[in-house]
PDB file of N, CA and C in Angstrom:
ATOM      1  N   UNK A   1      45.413 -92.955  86.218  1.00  0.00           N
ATOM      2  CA  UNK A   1      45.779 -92.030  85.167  1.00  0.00           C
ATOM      3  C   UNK A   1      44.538 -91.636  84.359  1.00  0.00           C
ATOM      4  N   UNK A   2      43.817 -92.731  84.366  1.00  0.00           N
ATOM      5  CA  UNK A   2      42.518 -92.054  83.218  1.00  0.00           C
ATOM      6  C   UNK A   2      41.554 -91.093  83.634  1.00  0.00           C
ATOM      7  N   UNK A   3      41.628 -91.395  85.338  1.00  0.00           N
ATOM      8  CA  UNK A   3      40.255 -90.759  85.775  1.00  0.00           C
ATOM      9  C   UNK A   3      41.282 -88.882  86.210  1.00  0.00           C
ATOM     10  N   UNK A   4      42.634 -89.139  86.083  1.00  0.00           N
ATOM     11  CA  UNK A   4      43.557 -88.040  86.597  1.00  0.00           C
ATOM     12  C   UNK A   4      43.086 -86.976  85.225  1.00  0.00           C
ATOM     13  N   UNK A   5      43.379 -87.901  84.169  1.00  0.00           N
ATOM     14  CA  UNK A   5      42.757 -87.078  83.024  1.00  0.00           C
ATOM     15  C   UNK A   5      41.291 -86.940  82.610  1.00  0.00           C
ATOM     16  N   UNK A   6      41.046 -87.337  83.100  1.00  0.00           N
ATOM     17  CA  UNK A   6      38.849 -87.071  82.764  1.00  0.00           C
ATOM     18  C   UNK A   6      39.042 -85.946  83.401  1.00  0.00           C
ATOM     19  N   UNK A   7      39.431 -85.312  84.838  1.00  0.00           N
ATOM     20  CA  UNK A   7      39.293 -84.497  85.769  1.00  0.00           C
ATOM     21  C   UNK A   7      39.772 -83.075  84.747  1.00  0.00           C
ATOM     22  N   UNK A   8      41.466 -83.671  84.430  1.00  0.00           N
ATOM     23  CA  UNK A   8      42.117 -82.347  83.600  1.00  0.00           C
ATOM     24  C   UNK A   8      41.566 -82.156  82.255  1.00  0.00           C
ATOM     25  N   UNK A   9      41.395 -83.042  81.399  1.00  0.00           N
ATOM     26  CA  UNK A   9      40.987 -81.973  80.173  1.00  0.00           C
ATOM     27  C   UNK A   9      39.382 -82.872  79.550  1.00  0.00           C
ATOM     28  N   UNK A  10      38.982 -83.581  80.364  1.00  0.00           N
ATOM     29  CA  UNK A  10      37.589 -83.823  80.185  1.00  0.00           C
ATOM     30  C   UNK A  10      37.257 -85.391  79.386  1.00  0.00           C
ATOM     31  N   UNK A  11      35.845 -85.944  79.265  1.00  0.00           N
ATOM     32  CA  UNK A  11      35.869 -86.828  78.835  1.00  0.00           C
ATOM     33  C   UNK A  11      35.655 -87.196  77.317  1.00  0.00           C
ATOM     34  N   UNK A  12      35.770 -86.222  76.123  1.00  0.00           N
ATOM     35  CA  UNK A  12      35.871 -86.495  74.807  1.00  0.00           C
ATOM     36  C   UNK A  12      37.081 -86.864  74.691  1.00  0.00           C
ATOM     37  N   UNK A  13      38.140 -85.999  75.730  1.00  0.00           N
ATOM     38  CA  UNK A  13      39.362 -86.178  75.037  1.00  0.00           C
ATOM     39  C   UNK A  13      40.210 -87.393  76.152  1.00  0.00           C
ATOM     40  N   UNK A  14      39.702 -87.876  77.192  1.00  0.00           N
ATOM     41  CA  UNK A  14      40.143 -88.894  77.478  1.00  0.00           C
ATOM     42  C   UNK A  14      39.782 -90.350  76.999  1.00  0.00           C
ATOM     43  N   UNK A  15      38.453 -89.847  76.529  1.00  0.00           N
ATOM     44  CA  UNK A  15      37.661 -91.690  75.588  1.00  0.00           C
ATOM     45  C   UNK A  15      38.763 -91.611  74.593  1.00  0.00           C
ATOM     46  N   UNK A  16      39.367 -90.684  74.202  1.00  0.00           N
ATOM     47  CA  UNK A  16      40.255 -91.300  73.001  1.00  0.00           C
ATOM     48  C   UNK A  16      41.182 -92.081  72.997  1.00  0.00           C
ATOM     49  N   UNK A  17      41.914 -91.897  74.144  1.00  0.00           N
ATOM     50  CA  UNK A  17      42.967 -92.989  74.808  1.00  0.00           C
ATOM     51  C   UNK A  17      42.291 -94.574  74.365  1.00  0.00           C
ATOM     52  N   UNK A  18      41.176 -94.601  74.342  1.00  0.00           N
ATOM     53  CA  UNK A  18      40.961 -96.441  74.375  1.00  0.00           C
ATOM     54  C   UNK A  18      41.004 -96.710  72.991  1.00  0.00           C
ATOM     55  N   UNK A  19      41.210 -95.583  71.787  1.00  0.00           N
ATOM     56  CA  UNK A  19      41.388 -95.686  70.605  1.00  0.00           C
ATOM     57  C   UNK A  19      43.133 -97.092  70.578  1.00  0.00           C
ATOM     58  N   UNK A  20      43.664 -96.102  71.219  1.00  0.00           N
ATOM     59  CA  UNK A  20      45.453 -96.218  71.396  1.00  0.00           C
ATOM     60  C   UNK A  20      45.404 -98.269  71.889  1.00  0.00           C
ATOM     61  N   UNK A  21      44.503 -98.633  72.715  1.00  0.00           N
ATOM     62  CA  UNK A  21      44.762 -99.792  73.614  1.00  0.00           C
ATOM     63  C   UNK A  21      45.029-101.000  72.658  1.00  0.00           C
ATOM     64  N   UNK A  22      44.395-101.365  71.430  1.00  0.00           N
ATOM     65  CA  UNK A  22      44.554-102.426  70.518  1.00  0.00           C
ATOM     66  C   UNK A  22      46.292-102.049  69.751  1.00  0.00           C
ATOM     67  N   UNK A  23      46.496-100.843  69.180  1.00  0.00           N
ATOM     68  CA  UNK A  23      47.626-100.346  68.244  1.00  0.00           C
ATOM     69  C   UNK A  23      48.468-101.067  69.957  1.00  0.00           C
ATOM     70  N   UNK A  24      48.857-100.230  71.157  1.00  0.00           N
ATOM     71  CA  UNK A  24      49.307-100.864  71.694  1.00  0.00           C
ATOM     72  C   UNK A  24      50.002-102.403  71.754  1.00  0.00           C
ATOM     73  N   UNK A  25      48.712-103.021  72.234  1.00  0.00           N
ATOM     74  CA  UNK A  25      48.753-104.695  72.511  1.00  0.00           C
ATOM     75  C   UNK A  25      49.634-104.997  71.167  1.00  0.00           C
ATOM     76  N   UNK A  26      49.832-104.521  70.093  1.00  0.00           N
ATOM     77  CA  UNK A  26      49.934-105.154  68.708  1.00  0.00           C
ATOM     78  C   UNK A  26      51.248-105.014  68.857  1.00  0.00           C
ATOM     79  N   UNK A  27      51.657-103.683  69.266  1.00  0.00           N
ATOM     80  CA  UNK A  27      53.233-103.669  69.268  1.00  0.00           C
ATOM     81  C   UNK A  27      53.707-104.059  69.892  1.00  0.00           C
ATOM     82  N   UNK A  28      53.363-104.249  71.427  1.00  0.00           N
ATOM     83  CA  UNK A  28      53.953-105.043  72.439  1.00  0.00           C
ATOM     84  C   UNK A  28      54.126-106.194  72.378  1.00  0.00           C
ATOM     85  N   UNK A  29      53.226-107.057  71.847  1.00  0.00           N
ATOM     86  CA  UNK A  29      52.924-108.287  71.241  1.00  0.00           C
ATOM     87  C   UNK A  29      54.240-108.695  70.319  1.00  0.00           C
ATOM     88  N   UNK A  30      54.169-107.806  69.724  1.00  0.00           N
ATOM     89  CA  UNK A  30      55.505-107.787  68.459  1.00  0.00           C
ATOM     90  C   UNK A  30      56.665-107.566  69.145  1.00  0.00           C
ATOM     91  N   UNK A  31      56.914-106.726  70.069  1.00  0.00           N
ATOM     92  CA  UNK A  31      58.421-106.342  70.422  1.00  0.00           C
ATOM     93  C   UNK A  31      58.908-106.947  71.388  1.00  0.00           C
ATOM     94  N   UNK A  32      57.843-107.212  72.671  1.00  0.00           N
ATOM     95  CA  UNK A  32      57.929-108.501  73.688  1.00  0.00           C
ATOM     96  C   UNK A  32      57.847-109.759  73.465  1.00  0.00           C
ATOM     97  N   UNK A  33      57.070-110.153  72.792  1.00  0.00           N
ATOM     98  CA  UNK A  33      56.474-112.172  72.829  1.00  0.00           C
ATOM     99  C   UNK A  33      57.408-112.200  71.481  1.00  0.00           C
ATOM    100  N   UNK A  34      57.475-111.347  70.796  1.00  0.00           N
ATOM    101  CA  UNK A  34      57.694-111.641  69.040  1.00  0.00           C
ATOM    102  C   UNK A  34      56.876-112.345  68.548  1.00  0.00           C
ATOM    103  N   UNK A  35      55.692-111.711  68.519  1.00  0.00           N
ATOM    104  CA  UNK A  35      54.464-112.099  67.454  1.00  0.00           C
ATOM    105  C   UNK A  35      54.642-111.539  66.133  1.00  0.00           C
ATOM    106  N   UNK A  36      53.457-111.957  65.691  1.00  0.00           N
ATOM    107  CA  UNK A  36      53.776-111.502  64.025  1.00  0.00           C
ATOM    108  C   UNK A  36      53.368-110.006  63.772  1.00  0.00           C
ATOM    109  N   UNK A  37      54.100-109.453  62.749  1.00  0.00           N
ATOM    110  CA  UNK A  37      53.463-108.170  62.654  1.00  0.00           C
ATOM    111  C   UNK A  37      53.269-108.153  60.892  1.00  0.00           C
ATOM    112  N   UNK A  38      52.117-107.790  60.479  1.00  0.00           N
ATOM    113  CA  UNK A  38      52.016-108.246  59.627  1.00  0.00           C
ATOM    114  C   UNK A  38      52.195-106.486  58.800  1.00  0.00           C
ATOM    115  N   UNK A  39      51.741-106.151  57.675  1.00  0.00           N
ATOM    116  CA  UNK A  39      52.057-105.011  57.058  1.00  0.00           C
ATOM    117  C   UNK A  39      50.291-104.232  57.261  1.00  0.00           C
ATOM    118  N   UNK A  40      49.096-104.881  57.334  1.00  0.00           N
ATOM    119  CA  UNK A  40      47.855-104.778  57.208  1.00  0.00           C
ATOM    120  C   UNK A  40      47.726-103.962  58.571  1.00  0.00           C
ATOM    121  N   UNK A  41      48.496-104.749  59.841  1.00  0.00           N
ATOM    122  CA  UNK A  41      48.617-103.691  61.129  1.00  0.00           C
ATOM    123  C   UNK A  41      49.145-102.675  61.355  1.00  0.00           C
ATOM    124  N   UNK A  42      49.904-102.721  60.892  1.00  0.00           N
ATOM    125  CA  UNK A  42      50.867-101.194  60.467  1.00  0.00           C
ATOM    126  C   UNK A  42      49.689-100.005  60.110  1.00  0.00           C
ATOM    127  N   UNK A  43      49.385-100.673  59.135  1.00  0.00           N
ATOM    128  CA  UNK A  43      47.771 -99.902  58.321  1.00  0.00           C
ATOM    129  C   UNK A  43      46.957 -99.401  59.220  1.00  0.00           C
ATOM    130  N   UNK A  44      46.565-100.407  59.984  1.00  0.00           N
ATOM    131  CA  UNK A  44      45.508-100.159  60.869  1.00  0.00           C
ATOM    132  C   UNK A  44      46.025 -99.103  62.015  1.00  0.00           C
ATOM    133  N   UNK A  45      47.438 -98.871  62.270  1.00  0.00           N
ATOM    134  CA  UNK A  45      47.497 -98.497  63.607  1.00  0.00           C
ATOM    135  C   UNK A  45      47.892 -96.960  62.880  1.00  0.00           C
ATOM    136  N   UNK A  46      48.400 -96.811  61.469  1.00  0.00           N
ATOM    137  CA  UNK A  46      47.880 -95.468  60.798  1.00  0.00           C
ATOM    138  C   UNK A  46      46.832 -94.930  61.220  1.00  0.00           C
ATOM    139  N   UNK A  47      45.873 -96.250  60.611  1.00  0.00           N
ATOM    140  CA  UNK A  47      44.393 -95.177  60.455  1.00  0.00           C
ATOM    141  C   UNK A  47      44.094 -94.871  62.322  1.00  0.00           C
ATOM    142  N   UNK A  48      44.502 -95.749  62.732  1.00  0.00           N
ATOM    143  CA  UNK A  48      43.935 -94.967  64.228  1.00  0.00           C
ATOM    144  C   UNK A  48      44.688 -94.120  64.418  1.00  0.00           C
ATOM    145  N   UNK A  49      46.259 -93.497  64.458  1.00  0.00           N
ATOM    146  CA  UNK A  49      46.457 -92.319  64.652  1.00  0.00           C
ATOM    147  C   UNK A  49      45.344 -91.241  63.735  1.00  0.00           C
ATOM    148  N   UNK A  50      45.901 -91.304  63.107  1.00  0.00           N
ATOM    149  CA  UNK A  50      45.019 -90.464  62.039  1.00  0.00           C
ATOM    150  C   UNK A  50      43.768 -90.285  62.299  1.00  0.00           C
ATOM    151  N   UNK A  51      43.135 -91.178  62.771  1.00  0.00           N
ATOM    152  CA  UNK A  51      41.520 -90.713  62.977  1.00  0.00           C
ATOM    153  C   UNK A  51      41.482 -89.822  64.666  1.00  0.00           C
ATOM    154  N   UNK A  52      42.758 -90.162  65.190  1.00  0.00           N
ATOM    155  CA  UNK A  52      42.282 -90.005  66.521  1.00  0.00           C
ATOM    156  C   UNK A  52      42.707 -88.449  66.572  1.00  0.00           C
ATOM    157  N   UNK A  53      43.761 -87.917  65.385  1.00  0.00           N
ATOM    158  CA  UNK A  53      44.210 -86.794  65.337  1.00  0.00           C
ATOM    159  C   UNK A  53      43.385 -85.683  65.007  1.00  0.00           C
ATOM    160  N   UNK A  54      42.649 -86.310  64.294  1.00  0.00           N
ATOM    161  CA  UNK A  54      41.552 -85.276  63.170  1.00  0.00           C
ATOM    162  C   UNK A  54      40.230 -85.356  64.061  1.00  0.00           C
ATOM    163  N   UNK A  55      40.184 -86.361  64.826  1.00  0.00           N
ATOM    164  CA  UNK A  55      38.703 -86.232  65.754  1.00  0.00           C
ATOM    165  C   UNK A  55      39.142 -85.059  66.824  1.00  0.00           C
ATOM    166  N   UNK A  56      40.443 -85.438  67.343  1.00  0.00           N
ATOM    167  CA  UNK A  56      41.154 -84.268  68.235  1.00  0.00           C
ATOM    168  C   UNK A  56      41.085 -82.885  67.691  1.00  0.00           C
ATOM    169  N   UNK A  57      41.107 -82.780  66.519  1.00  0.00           N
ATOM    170  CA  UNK A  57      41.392 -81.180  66.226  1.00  0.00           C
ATOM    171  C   UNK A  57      42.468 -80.652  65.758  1.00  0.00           C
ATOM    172  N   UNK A  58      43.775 -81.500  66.210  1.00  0.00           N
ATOM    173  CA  UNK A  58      44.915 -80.940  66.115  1.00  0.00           C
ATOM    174  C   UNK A  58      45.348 -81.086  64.193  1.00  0.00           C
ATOM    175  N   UNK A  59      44.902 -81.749  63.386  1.00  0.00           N
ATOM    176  CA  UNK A  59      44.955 -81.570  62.081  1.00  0.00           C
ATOM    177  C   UNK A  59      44.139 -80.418  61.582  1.00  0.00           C
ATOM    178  N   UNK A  60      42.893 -79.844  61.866  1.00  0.00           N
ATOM    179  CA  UNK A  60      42.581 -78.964  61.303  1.00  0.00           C
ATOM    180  C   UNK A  60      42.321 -77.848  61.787  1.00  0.00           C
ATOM    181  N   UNK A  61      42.693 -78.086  63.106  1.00  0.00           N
ATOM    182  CA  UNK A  61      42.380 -76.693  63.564  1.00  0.00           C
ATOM    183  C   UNK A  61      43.658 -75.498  63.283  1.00  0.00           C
ATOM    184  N   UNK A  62      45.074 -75.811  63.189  1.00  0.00           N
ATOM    185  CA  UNK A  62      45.838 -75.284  62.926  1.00  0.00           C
ATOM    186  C   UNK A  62      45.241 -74.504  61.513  1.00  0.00           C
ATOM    187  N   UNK A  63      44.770 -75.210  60.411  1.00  0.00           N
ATOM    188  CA  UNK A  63      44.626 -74.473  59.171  1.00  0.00           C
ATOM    189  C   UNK A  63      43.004 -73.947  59.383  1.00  0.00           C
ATOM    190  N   UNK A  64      42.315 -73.269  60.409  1.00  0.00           N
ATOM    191  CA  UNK A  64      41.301 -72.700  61.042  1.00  0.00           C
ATOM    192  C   UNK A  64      41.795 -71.770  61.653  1.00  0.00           C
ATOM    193  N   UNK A  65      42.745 -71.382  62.719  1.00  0.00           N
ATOM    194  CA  UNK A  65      43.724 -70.632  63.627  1.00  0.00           C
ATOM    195  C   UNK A  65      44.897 -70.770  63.063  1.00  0.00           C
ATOM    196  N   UNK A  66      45.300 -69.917  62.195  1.00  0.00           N
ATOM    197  CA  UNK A  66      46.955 -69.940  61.797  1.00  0.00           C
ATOM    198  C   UNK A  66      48.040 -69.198  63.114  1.00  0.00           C
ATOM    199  N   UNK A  67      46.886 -68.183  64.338  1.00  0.00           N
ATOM    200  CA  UNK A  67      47.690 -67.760  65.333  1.00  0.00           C
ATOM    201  C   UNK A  67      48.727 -68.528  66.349  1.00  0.00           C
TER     202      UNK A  67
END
C-alpha cells in the first residue's frame, strides 16, 4: 500500500502516513489489549491530526482557493 501510494500521489504526501503509525498503536492498544488511555494522548493524537492537516494543505488552502 505505501509504495501503491508513493507511485499515485507522490512522496511528501505519502511520508505523512508514518505521522498516523504511533496515534494508531495508541488506539489499538486501548480498544484491543485495553491499555490505558490517558487524556494527554488524546492531546497528542489532536496535535498530529492537526499538524498533518495543515502540512497537507487541506486547512488552508481552501481559504487561498474559495473555487
Amino acid at each position: 500500500a505505501y509504495y501503491r501510494g508513493l507511485a499515485d500521489v507522490g512522496p511528501a504526501k505519502t511520508g505523512m502516513v508514518q505521522f498516523f503509525i504511533p496515534p494508531t498503536a495508541a488506539f489499538f492498544a486501548w480498544a484491543v489489549f485495553g491499555g490505558s488511555f490517558v487524556p494527554l494522548q488524546a492531546i497528542g493524537m489532536a496535535i498530529v491530526v492537526l499538524g498533518t492537516l495543515v502540512s497537507s494543505g487541506r486547512l488552508w488552502r481552501p481559504l487561498l482557493d474559495p473555487s
